[in-house]
C-alpha atoms as a PDB file:
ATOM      1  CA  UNK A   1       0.000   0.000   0.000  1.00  0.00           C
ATOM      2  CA  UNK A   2       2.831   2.405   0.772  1.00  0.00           C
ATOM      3  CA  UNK A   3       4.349   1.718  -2.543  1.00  0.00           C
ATOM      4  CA  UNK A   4       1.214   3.003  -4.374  1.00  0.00           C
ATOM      5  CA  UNK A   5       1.016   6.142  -2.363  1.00  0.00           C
ATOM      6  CA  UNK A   6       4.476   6.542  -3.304  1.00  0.00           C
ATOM      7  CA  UNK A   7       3.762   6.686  -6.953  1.00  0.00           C
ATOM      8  CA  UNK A   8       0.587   8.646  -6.318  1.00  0.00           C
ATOM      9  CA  UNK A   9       2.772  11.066  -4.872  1.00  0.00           C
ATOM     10  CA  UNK A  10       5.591  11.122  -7.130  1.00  0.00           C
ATOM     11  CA  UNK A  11       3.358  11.390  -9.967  1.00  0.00           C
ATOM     12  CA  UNK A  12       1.134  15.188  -8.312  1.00  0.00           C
ATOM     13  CA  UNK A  13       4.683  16.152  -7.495  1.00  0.00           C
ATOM     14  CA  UNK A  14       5.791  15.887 -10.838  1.00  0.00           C
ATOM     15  CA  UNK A  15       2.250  17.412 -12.384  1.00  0.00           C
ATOM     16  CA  UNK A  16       2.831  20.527 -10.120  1.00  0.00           C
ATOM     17  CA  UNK A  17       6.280  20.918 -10.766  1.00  0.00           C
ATOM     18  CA  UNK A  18       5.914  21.272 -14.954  1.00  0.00           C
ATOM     19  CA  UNK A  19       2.552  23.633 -14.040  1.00  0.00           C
ATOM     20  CA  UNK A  20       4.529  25.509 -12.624  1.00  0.00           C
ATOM     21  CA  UNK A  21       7.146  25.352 -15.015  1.00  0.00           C
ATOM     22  CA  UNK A  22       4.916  26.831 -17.583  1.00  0.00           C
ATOM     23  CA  UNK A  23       4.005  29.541 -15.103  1.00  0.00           C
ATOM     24  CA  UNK A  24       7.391  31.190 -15.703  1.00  0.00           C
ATOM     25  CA  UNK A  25       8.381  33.741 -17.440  1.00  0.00           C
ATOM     26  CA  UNK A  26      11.630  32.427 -19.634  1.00  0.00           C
ATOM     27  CA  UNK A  27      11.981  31.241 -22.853  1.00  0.00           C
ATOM     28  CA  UNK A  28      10.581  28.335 -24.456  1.00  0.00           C
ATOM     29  CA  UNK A  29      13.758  26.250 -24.764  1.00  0.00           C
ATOM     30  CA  UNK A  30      14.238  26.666 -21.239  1.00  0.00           C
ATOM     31  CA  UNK A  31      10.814  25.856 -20.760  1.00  0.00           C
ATOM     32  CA  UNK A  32      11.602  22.584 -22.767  1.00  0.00           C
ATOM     33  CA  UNK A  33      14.681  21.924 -20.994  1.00  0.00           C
ATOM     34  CA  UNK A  34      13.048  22.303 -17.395  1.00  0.00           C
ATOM     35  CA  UNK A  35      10.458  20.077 -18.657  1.00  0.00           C
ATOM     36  CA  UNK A  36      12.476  17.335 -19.761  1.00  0.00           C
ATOM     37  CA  UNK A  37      14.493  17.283 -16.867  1.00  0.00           C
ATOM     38  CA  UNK A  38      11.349  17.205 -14.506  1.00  0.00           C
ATOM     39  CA  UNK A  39      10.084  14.046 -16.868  1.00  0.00           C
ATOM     40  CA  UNK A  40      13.164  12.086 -16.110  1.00  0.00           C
ATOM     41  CA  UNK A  41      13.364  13.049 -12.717  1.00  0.00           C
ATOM     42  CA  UNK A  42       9.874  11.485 -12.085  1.00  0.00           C
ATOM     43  CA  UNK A  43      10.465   8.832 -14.574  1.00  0.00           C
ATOM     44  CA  UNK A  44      13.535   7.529 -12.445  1.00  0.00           C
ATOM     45  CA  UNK A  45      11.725   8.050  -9.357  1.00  0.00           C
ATOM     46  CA  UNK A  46       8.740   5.778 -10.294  1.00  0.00           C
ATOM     47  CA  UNK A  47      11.117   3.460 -11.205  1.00  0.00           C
ATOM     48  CA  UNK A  48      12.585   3.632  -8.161  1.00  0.00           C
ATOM     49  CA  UNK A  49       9.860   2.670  -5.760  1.00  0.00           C
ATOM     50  CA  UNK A  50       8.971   0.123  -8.677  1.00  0.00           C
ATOM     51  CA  UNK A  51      11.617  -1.753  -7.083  1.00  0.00           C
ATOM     52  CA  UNK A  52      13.715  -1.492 -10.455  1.00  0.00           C
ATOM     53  CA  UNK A  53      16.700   0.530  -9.328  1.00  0.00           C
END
């Protein structure tokens, strides 16, 4: 159970973080380079409490 609150988690953390991303006010290829970094980020984290890392 703790793992899927983990995820849950993980995954409105990561939501939140790229709204707010597109909140700011900088370019877009910053904006697509904050995103993508985000993406992984959560990517590897899921993986994480996936038990695959």
């Amino acid at each position: 159970m703790s793992v899927l609150i983990g995820i849950l988690i993980t995954f409105l953390v990561v939501i939140l973080v790229l709204y707010l991303i597109e909140r700011l006010p900088i370019q877009g290829q910053a904006k697509q380079i904050a995103r993508i970094v985000v993406i992984i980020i959560g990517i590897l984290s899921l993986l994480k409490y996936l038990a695959v890392f």
